[in-house]
N, C-alpha and C. Protein backbone atom coordinates (compact mmCIF):
# COMPACT_ATOMS: atom_id res chain seq x y z
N UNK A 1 37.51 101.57 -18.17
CA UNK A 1 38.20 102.76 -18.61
C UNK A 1 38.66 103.60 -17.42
N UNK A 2 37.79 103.80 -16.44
CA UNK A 2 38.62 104.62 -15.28
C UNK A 2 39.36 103.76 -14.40
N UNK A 3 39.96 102.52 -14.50
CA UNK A 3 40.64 101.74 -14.00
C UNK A 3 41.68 101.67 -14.79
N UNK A 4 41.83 102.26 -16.26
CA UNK A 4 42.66 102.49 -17.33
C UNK A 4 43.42 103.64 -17.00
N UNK A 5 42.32 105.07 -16.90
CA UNK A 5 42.74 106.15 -16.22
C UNK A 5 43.66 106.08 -14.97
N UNK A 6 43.11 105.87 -13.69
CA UNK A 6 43.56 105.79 -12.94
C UNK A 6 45.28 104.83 -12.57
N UNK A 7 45.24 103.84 -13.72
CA UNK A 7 46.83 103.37 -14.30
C UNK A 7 47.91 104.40 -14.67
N UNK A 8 47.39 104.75 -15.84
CA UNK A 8 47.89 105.82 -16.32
C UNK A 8 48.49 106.81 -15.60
N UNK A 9 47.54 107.28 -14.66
CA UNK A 9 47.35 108.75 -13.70
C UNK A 9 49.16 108.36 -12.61
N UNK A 10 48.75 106.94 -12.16
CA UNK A 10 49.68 106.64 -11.17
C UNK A 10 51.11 105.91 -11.88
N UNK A 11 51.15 105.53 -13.09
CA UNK A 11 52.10 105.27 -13.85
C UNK A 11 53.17 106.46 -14.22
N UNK A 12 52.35 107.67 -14.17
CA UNK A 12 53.19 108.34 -15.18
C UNK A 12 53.47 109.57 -13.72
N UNK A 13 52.99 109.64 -12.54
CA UNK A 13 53.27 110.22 -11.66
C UNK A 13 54.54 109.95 -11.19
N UNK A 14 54.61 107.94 -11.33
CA UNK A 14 55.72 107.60 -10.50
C UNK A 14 57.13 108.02 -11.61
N UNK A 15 56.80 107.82 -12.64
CA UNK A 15 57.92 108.55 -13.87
C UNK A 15 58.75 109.70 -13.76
N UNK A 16 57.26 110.94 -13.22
CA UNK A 16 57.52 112.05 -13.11
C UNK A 16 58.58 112.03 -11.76
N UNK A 17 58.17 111.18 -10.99
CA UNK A 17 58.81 111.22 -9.63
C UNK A 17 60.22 110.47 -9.44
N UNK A 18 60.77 109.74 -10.59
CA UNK A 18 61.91 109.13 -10.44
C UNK A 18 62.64 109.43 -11.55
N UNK A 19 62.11 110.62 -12.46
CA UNK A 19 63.12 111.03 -13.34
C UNK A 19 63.44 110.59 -14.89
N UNK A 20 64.34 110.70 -15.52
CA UNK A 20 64.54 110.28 -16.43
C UNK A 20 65.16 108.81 -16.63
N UNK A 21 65.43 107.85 -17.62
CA UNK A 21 65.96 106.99 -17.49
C UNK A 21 67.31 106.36 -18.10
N UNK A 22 67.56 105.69 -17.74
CA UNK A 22 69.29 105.38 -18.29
C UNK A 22 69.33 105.25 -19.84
N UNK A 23 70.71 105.55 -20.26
CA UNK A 23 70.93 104.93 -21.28
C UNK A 23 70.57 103.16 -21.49
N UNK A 24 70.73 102.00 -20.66
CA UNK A 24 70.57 101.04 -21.08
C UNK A 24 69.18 100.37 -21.22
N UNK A 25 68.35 100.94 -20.35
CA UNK A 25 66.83 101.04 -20.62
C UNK A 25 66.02 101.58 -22.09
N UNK A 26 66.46 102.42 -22.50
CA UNK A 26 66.61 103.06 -23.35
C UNK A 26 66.73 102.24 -24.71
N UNK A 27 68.28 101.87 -24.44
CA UNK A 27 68.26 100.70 -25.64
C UNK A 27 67.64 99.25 -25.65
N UNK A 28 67.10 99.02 -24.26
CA UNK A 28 65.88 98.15 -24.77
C UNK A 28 64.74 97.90 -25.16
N UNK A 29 64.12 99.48 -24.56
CA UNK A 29 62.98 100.07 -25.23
C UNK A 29 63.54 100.34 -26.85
N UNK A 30 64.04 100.65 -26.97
CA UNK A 30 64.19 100.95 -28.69
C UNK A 30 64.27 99.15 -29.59
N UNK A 31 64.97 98.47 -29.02
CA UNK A 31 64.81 97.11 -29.83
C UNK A 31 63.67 96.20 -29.54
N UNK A 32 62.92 96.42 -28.62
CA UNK A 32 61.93 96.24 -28.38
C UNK A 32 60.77 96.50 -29.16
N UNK A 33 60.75 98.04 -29.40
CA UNK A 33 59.31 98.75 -30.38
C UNK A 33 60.08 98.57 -31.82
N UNK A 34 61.27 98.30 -32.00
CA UNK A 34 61.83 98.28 -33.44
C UNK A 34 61.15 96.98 -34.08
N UNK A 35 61.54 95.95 -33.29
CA UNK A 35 61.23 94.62 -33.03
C UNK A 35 59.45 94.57 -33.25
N UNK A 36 59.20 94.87 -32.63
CA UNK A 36 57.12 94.95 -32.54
C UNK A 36 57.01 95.89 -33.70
N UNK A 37 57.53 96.81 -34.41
CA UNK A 37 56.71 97.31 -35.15
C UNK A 37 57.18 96.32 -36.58
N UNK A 38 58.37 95.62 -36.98
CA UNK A 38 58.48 94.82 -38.08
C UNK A 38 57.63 93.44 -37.65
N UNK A 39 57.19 92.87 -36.56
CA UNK A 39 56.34 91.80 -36.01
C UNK A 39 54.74 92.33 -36.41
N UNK A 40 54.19 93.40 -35.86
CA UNK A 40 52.92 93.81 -35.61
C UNK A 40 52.63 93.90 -37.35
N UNK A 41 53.39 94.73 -38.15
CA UNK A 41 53.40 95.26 -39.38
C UNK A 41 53.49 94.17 -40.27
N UNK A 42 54.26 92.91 -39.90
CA UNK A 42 54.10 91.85 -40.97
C UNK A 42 52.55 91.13 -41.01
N UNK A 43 52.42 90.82 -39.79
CA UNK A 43 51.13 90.16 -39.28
C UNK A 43 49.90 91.33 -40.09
N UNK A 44 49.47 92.32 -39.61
CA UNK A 44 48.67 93.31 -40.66
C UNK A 44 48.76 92.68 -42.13
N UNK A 45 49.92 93.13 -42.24
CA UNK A 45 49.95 92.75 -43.86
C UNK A 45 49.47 91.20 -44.30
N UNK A 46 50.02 90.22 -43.44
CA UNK A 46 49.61 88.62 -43.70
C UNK A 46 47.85 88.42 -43.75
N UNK A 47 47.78 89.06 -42.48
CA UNK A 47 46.32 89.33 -42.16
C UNK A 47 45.21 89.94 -43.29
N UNK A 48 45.83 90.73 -43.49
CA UNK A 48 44.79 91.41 -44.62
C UNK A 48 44.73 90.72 -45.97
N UNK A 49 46.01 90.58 -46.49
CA UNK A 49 45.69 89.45 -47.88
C UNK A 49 45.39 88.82 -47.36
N UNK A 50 44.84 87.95 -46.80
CA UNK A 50 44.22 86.70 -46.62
C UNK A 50 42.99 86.93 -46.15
N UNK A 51 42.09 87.90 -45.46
CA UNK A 51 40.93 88.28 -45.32
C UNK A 51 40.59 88.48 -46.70
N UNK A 52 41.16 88.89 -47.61
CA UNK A 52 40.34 89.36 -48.75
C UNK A 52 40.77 87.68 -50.11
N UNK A 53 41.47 87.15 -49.77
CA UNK A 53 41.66 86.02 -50.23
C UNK A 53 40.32 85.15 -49.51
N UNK A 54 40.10 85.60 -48.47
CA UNK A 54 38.98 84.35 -47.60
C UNK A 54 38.04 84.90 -47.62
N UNK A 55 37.63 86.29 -48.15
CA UNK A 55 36.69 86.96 -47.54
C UNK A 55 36.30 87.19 -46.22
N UNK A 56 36.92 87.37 -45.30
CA UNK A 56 36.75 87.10 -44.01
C UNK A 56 37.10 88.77 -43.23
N UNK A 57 35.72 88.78 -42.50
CA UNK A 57 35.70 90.26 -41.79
C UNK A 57 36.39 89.95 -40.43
N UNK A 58 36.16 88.87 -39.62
CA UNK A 58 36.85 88.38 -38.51
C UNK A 58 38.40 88.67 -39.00
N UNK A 59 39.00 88.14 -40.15
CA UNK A 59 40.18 88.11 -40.20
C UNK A 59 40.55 89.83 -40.19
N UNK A 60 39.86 90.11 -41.37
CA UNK A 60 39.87 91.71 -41.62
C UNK A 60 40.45 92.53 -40.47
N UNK A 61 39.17 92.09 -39.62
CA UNK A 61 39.21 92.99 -38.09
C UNK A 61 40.75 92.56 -37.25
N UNK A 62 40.79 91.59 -36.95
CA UNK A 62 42.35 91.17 -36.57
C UNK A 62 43.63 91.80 -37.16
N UNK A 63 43.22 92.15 -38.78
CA UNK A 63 44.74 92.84 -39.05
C UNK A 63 44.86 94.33 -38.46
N UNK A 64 43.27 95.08 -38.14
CA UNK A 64 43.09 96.04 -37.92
C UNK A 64 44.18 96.41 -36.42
N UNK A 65 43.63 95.07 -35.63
CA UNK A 65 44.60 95.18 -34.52
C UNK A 65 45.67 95.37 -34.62
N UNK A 66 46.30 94.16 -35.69
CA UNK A 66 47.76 94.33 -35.80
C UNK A 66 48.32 95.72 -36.11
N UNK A 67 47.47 96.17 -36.80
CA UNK A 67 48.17 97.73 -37.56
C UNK A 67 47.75 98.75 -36.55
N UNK A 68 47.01 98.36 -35.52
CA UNK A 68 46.82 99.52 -33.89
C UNK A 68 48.16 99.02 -33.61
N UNK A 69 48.70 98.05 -33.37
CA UNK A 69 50.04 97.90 -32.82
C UNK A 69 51.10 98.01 -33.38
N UNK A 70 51.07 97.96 -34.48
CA UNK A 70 52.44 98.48 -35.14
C UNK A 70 52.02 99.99 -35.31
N UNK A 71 50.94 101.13 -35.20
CA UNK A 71 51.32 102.19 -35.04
C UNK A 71 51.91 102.79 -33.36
N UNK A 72 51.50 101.98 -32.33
CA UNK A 72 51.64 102.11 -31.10
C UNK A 72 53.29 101.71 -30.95
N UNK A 73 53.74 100.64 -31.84
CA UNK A 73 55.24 100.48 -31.54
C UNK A 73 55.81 101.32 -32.14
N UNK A 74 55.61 101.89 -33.03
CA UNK A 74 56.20 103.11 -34.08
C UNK A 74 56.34 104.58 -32.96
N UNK A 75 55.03 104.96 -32.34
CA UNK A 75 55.11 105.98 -31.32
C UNK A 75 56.02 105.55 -30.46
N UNK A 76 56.25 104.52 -29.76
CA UNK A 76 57.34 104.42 -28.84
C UNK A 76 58.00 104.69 -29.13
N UNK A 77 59.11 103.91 -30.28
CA UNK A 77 60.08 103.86 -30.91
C UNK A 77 60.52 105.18 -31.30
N UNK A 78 59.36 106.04 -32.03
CA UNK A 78 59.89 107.64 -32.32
C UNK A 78 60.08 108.35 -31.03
N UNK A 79 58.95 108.35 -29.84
CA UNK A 79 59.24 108.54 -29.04
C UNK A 79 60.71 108.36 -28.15
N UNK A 80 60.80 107.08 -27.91
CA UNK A 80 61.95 107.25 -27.04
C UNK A 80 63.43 108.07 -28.07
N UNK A 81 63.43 107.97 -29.74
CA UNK A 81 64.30 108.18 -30.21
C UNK A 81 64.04 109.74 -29.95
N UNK A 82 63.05 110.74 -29.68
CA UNK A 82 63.51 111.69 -29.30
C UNK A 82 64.46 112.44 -28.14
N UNK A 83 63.75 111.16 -26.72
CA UNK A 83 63.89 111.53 -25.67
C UNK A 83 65.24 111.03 -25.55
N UNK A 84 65.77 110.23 -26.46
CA UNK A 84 67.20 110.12 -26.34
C UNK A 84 67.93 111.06 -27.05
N UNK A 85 67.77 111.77 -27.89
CA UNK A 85 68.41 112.97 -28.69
C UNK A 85 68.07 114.22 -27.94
N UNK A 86 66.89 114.42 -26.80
CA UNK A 86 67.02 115.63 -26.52
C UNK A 86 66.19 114.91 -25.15
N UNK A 87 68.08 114.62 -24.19
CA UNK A 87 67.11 113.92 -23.02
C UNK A 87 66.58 115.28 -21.70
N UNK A 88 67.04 116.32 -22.19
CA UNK A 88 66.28 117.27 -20.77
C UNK A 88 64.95 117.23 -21.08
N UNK A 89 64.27 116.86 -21.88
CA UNK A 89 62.70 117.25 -22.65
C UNK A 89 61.74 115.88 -22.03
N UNK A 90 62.40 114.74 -21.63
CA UNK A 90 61.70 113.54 -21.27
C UNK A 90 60.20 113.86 -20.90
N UNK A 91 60.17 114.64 -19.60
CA UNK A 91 58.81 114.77 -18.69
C UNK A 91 58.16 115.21 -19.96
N UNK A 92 58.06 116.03 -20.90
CA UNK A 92 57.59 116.17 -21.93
C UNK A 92 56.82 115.87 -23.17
N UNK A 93 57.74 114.68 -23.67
CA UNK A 93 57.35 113.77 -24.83
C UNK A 93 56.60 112.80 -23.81
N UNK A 94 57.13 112.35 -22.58
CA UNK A 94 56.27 111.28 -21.36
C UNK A 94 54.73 111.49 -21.95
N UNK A 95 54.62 113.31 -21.26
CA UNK A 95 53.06 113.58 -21.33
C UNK A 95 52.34 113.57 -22.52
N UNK A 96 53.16 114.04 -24.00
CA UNK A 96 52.38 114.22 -25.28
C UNK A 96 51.94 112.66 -25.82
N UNK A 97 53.09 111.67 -25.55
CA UNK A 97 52.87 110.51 -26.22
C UNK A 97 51.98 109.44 -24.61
């Protein structure tokens, strides 16, 4: 975890330090988390009927993941769609999300 921290700490410094980012970055981050959250979100769903079709907590727990990641692609995705509608605010949404 403080090797997590310390990522973080120096990830989002170098952000702060090179600014905002292009429009074409932008649109690959957006088809990207658009992309992962209909991927992450199907898998959940496959995952879970079938844990309860198998009874299976292993499986259970796996969809759990999937649906940590399709809410994590969903935050991007809203995310960057802000920082593209209101790009002076970037350093901003950076720090909240």
């Amino acid at each position: 975890m403080i090797m997590l921290g310390i990522g973080v700490i120096g990830s989002s410094s170098n952000d702060l330090r090179l600014g905002a980012e292009n429009d074409h970055e932008m649109k690959i981050v957006i088809a990207i988390a658009f992309t992962s959250v209909f991927i992450f979100g199907s898998l959940a769903i496959f995952k879970f009927h079938y844990a309860k079709l198998l009874q299976s907590d292993s499986l259970f727990k796996d969809g759990l993941c999937s649906l940590i990641g399709t809410v994590l692609a969903g935050a991007l995705f809203i995310n960057t769609l802000i920082i593209q509608a209101y790009p002076s605010v970037w350093w901003l949404v950076r720090t909240v999300f």
